[in-house]
C-alpha atoms as a PDB file:
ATOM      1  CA  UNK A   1      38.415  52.431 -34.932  1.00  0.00           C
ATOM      2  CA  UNK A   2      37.193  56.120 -35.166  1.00  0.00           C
ATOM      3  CA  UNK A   3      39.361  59.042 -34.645  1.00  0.00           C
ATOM      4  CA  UNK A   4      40.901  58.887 -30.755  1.00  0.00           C
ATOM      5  CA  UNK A   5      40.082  62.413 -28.727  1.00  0.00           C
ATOM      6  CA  UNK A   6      41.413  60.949 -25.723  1.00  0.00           C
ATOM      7  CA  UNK A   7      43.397  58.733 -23.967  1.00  0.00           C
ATOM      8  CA  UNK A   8      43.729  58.446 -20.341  1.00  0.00           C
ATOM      9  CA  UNK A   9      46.962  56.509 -19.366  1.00  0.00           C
ATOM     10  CA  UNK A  10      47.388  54.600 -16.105  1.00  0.00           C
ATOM     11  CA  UNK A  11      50.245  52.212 -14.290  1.00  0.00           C
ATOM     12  CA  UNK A  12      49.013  49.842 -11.201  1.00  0.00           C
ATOM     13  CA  UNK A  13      50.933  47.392  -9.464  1.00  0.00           C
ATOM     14  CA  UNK A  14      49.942  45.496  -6.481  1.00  0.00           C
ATOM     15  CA  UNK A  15      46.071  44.874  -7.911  1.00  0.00           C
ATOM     16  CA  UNK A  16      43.163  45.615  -5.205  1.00  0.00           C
ATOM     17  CA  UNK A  17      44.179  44.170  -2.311  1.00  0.00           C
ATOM     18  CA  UNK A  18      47.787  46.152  -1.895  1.00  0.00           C
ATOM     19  CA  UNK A  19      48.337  48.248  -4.857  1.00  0.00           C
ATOM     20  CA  UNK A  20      48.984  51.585  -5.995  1.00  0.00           C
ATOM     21  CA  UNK A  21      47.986  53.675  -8.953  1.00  0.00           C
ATOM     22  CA  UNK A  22      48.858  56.846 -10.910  1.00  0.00           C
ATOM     23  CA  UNK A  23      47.610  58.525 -13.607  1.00  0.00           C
ATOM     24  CA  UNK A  24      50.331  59.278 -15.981  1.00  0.00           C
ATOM     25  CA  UNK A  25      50.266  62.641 -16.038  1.00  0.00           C
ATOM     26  CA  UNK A  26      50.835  62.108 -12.085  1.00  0.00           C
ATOM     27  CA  UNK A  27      47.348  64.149 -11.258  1.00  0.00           C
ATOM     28  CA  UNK A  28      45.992  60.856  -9.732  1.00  0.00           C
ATOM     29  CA  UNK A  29      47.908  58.536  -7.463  1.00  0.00           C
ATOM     30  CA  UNK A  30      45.599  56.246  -5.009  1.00  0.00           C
ATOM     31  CA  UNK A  31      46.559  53.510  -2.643  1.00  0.00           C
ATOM     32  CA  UNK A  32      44.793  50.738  -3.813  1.00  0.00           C
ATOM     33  CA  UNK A  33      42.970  48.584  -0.883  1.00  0.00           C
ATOM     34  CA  UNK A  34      40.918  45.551  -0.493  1.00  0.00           C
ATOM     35  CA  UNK A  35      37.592  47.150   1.616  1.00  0.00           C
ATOM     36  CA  UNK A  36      36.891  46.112   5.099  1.00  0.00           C
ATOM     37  CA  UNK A  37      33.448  44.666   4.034  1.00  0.00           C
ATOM     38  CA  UNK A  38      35.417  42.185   1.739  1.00  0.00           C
ATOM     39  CA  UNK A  39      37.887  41.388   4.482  1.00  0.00           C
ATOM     40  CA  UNK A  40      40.497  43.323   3.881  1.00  0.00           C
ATOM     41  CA  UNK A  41      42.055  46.643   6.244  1.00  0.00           C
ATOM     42  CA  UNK A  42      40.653  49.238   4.275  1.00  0.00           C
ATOM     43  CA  UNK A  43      42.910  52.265   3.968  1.00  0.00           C
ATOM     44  CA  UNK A  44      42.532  53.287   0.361  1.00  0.00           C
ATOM     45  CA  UNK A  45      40.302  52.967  -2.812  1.00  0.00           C
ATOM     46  CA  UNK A  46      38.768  50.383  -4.544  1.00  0.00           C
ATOM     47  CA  UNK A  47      38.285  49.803  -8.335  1.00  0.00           C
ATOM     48  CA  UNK A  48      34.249  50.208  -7.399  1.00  0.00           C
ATOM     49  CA  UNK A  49      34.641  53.722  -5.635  1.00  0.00           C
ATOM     50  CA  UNK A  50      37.045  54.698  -8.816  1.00  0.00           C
ATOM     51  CA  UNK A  51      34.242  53.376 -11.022  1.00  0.00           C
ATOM     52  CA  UNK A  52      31.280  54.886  -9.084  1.00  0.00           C
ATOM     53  CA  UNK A  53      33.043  58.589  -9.595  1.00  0.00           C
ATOM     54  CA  UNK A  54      34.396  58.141 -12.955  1.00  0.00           C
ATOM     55  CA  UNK A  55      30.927  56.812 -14.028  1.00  0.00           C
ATOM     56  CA  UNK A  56      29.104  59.416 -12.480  1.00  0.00           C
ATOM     57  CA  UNK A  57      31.231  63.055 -13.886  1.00  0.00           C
ATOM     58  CA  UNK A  58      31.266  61.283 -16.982  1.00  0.00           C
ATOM     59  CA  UNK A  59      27.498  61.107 -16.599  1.00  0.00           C
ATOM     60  CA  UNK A  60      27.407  64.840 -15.779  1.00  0.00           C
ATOM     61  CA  UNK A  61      29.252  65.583 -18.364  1.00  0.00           C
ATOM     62  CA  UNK A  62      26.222  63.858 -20.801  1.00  0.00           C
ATOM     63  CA  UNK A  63      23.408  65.581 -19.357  1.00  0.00           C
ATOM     64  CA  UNK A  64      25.709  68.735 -19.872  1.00  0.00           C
ATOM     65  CA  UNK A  65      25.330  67.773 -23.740  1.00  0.00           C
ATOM     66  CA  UNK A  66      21.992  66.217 -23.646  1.00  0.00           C
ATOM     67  CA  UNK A  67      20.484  69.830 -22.016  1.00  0.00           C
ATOM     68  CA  UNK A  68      22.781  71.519 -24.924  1.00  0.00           C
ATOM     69  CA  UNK A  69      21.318  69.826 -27.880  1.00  0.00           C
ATOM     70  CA  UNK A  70      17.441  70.074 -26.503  1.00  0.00           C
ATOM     71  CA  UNK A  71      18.358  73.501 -25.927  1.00  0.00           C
ATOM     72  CA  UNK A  72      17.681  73.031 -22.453  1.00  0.00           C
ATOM     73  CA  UNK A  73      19.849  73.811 -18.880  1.00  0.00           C
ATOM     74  CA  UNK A  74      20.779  70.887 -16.802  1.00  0.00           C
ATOM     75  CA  UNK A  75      21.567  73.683 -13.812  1.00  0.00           C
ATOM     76  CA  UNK A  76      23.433  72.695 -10.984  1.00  0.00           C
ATOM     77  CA  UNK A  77      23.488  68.695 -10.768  1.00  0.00           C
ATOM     78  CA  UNK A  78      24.480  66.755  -8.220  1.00  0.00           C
ATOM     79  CA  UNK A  79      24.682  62.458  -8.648  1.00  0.00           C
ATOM     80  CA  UNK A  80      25.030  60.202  -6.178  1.00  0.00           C
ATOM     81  CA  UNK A  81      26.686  56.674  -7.727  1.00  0.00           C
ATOM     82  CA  UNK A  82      26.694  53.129  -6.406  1.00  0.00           C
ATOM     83  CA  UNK A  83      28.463  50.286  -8.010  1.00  0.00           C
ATOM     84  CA  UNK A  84      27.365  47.082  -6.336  1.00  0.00           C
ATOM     85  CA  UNK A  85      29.855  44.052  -7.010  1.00  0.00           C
ATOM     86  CA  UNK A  86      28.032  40.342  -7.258  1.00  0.00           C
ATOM     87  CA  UNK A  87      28.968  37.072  -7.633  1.00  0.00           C
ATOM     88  CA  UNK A  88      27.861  35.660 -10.695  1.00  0.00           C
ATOM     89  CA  UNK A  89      27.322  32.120  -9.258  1.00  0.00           C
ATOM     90  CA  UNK A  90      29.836  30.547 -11.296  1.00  0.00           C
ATOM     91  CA  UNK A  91      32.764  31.996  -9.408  1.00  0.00           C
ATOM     92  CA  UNK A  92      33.059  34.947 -11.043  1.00  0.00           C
ATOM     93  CA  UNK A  93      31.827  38.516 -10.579  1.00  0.00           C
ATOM     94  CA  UNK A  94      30.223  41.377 -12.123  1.00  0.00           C
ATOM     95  CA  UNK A  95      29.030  45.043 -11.438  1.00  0.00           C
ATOM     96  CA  UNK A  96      25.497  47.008 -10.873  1.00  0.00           C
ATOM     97  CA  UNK A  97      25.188  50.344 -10.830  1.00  0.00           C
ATOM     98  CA  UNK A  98      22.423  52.844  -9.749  1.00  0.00           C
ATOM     99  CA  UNK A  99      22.735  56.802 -10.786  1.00  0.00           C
ATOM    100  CA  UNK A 100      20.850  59.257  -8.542  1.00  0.00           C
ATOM    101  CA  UNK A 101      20.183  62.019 -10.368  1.00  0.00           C
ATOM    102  CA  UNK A 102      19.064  65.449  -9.149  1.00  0.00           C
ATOM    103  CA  UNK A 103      18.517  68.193 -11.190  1.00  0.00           C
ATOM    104  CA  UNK A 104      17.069  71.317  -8.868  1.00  0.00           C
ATOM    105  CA  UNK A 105      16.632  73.449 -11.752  1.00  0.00           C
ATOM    106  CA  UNK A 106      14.109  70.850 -14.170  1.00  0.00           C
ATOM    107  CA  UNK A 107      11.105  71.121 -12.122  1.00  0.00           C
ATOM    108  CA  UNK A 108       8.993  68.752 -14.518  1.00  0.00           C
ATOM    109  CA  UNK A 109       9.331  65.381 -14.068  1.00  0.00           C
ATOM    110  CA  UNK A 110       8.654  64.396 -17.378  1.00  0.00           C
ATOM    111  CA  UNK A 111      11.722  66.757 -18.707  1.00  0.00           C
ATOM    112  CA  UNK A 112      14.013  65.710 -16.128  1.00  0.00           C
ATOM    113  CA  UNK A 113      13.493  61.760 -16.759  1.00  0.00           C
ATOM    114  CA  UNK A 114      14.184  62.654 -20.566  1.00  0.00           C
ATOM    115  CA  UNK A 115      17.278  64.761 -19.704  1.00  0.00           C
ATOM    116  CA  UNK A 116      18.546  61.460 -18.011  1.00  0.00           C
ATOM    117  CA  UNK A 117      17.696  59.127 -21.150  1.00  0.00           C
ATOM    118  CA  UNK A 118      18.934  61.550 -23.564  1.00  0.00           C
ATOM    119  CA  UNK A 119      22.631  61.322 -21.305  1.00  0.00           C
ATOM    120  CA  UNK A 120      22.144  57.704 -21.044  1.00  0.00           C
ATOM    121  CA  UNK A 121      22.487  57.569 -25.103  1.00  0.00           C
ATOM    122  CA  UNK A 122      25.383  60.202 -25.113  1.00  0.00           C
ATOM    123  CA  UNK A 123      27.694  58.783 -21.697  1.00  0.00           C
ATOM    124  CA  UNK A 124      30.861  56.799 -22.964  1.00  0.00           C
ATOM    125  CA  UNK A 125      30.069  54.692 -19.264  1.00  0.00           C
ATOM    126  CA  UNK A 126      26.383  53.969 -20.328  1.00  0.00           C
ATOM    127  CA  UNK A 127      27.455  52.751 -23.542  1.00  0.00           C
ATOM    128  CA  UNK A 128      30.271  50.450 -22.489  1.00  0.00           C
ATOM    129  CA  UNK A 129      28.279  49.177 -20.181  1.00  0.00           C
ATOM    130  CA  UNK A 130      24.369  48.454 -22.003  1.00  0.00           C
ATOM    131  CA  UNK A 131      24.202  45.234 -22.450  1.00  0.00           C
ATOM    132  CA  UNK A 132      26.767  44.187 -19.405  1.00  0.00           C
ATOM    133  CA  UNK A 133      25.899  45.273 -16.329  1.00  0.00           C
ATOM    134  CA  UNK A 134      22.360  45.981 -14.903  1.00  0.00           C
ATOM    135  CA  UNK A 135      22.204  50.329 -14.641  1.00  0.00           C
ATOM    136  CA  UNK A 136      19.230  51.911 -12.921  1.00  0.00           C
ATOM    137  CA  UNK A 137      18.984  55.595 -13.113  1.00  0.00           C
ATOM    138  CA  UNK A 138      16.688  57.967 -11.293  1.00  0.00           C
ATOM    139  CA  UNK A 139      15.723  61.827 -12.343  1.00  0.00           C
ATOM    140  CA  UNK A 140      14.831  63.295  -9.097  1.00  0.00           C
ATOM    141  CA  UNK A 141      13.570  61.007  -7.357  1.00  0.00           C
ATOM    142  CA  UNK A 142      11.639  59.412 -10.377  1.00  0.00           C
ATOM    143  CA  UNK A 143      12.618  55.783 -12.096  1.00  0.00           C
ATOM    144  CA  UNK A 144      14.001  56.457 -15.282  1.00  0.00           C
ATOM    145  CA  UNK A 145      12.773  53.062 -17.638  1.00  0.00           C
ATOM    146  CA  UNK A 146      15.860  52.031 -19.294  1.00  0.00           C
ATOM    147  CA  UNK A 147      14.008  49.349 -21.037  1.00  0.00           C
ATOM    148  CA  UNK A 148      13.857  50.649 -24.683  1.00  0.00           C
ATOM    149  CA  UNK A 149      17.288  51.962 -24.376  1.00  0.00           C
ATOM    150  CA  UNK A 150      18.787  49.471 -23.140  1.00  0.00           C
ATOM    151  CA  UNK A 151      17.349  46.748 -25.487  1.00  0.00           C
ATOM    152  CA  UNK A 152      19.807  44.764 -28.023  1.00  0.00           C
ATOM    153  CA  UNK A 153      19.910  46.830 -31.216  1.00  0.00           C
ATOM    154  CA  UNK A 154      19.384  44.889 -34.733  1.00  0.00           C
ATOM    155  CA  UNK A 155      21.468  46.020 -37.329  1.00  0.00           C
END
């Protein structure tokens, strides 16, 4: 394992349906609740709505270093996240995500969609999830193709 720079602690007990978590540091503390459109009361957060922020500042925080290192500016961005969970069919489930991406200050479209690939590469979330989950990203308003990125790597 490479050298640590940081490690985010966390307790839950109670799981999704009735839980409670806190960050160890005590900056974080969420009621944990099952949502209405799964049947349960609602009333708190979800894993999926802790994912969909977490994966989208972290994302924010890669476009931040993608603009630096094409000595570009990202400007002010705003993303909207979803994270979609499916059944798998075999009684399991699993995750999709979709990124909306806006950058008001990249008017080309071309730039913009690479600013969004170039993150893609760099975001701890995109890289923990290539390969597991289906991801579709969009640089205002434009598809971003995934496809080369996202392809197994041979080694």
């Amino acid at each position: 394992m490479s050298k640590v720079l940081y490690t985010a602690e966390a307790h839950v007990t109670g799981g999704r349906a009735e839980g409670h978590g806190r960050t160890s540091d005590g900056t974080l503390e969420v009621e944990l609740r099952l949502p209405s459109e799964m049947g349960g009361e609602g009333g708190g957060t979800n894993p999926e709505q802790l994912f969909a922020i977490g994966f989208a500042a972290c994302f924010e925080g890669a476009l931040g270093v993608a603009a630096r290192r094409a000595r570009q500016q990202a400007g002010d961005v705003a993303i909207d996240s979803k994270v979609m969970l499916l059944p798998t069919g075999d009684g399991g489930f699993k995750l999709a995500v979709t990124l909306d991406v806006a950058l008001p200050s990249v008017s080309d479209p071309a730039a913009a969609i690479e600013l969004v690939r170039a993150a893609h590469r760099v975001c701890p979330y995109s890289n923990a999830t290539r390969g597991n989950i289906d991801v579709a990203l969009t640089a205002n308003g434009e598809a971003v193709d995934l496809r080369e990125l996202d392809a197994p790597q041979h080694q």
